[in-house]
PDB file of N, CA and C in Angstrom:
ATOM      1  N   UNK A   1       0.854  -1.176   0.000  1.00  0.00           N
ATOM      2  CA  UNK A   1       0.000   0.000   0.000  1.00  0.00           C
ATOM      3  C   UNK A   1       0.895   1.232   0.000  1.00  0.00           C
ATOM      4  N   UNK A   2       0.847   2.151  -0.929  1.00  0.00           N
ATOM      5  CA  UNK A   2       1.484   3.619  -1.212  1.00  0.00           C
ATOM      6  C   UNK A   2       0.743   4.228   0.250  1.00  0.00           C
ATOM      7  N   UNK A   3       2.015   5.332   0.565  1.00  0.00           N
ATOM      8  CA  UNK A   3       1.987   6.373   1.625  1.00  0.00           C
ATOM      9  C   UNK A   3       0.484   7.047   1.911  1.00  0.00           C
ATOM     10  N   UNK A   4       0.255   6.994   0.650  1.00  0.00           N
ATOM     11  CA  UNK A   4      -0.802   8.090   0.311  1.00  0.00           C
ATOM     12  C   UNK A   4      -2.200   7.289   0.653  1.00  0.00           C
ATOM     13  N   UNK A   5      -2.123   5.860   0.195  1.00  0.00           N
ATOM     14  CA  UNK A   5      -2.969   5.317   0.537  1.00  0.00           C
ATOM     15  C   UNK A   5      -3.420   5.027   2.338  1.00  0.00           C
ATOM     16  N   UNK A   6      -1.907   4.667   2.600  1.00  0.00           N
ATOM     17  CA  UNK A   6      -2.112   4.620   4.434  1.00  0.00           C
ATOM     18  C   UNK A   6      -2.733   5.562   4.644  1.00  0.00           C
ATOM     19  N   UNK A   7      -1.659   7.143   4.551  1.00  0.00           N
ATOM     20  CA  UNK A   7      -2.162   8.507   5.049  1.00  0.00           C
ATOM     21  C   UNK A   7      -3.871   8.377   5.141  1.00  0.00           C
ATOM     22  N   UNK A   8      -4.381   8.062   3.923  1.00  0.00           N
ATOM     23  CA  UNK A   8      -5.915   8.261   4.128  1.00  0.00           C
ATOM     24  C   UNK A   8      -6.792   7.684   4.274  1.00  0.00           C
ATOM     25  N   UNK A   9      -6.098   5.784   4.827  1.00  0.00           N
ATOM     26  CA  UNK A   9      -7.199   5.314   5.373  1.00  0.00           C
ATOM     27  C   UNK A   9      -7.017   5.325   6.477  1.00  0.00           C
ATOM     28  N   UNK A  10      -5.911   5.793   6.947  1.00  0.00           N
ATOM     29  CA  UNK A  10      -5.675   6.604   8.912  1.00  0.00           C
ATOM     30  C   UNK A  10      -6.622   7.767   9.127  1.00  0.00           C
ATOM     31  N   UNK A  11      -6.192   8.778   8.314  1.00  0.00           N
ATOM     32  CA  UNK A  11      -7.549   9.558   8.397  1.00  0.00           C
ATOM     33  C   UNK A  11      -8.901   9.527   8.470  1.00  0.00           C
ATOM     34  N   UNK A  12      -9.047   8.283   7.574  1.00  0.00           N
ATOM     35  CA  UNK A  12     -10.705   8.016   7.516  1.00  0.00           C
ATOM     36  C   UNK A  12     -11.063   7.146   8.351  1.00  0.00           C
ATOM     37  N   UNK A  13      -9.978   6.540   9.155  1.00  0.00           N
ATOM     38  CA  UNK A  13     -10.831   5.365  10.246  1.00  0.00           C
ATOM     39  C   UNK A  13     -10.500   6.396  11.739  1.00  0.00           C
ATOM     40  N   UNK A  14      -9.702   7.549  11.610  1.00  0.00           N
ATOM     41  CA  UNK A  14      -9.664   8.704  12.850  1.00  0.00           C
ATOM     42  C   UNK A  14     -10.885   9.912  12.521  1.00  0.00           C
ATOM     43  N   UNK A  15     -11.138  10.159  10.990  1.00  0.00           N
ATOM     44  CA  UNK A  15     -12.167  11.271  11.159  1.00  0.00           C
ATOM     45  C   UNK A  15     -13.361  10.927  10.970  1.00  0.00           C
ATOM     46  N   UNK A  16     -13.425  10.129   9.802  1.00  0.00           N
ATOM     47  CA  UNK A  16     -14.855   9.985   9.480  1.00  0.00           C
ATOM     48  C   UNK A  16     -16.190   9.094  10.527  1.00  0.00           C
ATOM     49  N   UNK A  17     -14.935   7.580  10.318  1.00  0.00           N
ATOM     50  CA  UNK A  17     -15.681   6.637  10.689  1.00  0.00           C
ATOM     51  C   UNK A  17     -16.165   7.136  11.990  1.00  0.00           C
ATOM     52  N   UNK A  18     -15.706   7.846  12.995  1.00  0.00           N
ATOM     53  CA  UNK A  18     -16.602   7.884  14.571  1.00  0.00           C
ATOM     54  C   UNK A  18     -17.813   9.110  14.085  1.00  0.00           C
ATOM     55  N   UNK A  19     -17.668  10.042  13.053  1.00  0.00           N
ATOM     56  CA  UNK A  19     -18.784  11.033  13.191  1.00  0.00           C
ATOM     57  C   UNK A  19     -19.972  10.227  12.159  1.00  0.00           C
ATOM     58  N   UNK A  20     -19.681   8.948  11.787  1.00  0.00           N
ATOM     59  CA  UNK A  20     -20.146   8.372  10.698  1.00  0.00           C
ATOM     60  C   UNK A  20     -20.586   9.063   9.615  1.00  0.00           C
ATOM     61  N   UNK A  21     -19.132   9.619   8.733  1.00  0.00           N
ATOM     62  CA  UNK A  21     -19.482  10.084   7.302  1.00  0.00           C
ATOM     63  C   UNK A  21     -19.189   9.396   6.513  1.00  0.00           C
ATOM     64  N   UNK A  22     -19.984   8.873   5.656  1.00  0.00           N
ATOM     65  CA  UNK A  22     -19.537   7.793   4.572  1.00  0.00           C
ATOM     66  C   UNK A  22     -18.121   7.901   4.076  1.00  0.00           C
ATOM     67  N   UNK A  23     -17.982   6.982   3.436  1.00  0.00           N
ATOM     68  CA  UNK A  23     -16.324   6.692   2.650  1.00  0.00           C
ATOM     69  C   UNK A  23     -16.961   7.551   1.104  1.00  0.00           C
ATOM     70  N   UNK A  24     -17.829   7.703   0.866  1.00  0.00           N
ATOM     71  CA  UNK A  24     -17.809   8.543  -0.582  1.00  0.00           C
ATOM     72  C   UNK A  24     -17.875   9.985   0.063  1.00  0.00           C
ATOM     73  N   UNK A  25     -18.718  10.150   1.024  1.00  0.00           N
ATOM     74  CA  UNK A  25     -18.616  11.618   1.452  1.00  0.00           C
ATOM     75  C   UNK A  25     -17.136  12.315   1.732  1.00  0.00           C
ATOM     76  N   UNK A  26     -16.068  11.096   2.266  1.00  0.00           N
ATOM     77  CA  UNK A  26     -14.952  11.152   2.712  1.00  0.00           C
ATOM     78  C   UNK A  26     -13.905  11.503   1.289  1.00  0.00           C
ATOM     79  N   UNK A  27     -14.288  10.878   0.428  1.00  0.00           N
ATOM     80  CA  UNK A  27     -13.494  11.178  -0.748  1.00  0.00           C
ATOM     81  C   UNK A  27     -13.715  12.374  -1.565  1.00  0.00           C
ATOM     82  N   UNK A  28     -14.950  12.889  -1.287  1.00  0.00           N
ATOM     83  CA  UNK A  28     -15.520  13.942  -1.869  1.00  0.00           C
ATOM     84  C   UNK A  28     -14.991  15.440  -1.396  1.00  0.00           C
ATOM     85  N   UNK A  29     -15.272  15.027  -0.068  1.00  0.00           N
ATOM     86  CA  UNK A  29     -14.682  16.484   0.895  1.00  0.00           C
ATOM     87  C   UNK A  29     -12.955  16.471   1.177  1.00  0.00           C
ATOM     88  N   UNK A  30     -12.720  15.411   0.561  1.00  0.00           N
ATOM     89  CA  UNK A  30     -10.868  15.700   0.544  1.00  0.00           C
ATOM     90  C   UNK A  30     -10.238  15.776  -0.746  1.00  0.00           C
ATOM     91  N   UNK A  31     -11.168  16.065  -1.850  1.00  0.00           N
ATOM     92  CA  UNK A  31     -10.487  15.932  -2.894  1.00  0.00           C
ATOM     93  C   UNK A  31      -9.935  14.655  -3.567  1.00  0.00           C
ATOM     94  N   UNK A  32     -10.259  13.615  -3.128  1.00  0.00           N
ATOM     95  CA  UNK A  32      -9.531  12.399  -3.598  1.00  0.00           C
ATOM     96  C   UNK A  32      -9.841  12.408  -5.381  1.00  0.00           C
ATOM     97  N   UNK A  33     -10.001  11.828  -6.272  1.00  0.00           N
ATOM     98  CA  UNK A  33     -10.124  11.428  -7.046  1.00  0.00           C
ATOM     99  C   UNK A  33     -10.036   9.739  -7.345  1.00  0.00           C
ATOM    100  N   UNK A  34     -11.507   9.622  -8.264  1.00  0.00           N
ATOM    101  CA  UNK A  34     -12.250   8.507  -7.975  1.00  0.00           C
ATOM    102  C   UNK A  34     -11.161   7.355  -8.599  1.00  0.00           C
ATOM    103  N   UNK A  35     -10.645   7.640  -9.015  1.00  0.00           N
ATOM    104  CA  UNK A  35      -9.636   6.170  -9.582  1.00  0.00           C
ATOM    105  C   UNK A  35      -8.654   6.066  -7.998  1.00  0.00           C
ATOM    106  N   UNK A  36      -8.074   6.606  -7.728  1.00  0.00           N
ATOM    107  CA  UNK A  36      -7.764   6.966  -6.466  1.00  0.00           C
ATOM    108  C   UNK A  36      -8.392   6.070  -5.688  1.00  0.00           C
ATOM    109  N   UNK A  37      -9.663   6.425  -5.304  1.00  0.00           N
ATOM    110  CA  UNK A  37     -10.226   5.783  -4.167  1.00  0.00           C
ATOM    111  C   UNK A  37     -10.829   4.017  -4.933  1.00  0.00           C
ATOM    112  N   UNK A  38     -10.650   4.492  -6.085  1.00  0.00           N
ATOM    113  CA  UNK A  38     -11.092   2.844  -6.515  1.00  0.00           C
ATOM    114  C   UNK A  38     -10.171   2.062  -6.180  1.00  0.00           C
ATOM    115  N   UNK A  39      -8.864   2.222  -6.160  1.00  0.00           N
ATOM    116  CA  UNK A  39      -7.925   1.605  -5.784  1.00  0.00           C
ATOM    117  C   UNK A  39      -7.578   1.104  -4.183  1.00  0.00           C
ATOM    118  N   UNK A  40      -7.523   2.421  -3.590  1.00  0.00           N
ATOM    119  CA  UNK A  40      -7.465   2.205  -2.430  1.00  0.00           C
ATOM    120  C   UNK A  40      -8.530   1.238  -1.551  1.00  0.00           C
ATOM    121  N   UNK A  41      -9.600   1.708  -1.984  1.00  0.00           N
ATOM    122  CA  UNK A  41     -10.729   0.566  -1.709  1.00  0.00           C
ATOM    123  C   UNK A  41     -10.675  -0.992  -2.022  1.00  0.00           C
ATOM    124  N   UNK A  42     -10.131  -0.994  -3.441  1.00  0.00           N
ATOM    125  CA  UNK A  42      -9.956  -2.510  -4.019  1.00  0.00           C
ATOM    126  C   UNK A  42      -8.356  -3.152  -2.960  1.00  0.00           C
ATOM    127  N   UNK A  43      -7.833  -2.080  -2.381  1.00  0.00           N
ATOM    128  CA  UNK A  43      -6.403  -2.862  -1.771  1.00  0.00           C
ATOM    129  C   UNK A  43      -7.015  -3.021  -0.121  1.00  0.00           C
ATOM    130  N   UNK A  44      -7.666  -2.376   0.083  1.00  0.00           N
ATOM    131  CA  UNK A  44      -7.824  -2.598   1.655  1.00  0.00           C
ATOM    132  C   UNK A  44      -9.219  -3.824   1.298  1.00  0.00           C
ATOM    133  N   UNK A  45      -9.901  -3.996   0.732  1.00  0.00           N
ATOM    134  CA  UNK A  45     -10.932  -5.485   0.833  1.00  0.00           C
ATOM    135  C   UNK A  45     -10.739  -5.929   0.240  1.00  0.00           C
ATOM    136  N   UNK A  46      -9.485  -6.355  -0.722  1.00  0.00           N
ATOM    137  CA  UNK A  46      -9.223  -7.904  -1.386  1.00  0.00           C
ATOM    138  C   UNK A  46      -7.761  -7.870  -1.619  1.00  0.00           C
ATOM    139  N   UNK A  47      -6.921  -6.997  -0.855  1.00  0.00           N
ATOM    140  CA  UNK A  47      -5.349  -7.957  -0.759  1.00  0.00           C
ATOM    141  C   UNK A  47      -5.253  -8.162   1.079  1.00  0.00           C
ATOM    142  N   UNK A  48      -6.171  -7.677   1.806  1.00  0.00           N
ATOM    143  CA  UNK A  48      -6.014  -7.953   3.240  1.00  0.00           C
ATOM    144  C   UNK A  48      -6.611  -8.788   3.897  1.00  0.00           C
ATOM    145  N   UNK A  49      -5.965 -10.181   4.154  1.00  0.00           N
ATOM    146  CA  UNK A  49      -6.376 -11.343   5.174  1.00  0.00           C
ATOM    147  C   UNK A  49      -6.889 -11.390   6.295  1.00  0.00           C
ATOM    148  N   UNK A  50      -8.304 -11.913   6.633  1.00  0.00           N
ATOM    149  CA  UNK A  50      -8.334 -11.864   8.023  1.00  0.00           C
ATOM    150  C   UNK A  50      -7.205 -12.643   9.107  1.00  0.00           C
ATOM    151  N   UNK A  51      -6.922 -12.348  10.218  1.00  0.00           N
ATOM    152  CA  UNK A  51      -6.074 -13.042  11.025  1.00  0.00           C
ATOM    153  C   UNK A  51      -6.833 -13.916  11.939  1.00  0.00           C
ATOM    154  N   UNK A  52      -6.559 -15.897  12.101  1.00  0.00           N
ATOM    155  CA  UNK A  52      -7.508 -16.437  12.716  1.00  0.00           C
ATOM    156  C   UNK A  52      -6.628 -17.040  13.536  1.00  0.00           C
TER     157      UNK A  52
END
């Protein structure tokens, strides 16, 4: 996962997720751009294993 990607899913599991603003609202109000977040989305729910 690129810097950029951490940086902003730290942000979004410290800002958004407790005031519960969606993950599109989240990309919207930071400027992300949607290929951007397509990515980041596709790396955090299908290259990350649960631990059992």
């Amino acid at each position: 996962m690129s810097i950029f990607h951490y940086y902003n899913f730290i942000r979004y599991k410290t800002e958004a997720v407790p005031s519960g603003e969606t993950v599109e609202k989240f990309r919207l109000r930071n400027g992300i751009p949607y290929n951007l977040f397509q990515k980041w989305h596709w790396d955090m729910h299908h290259k990350i294993a649960p631990i059992q």
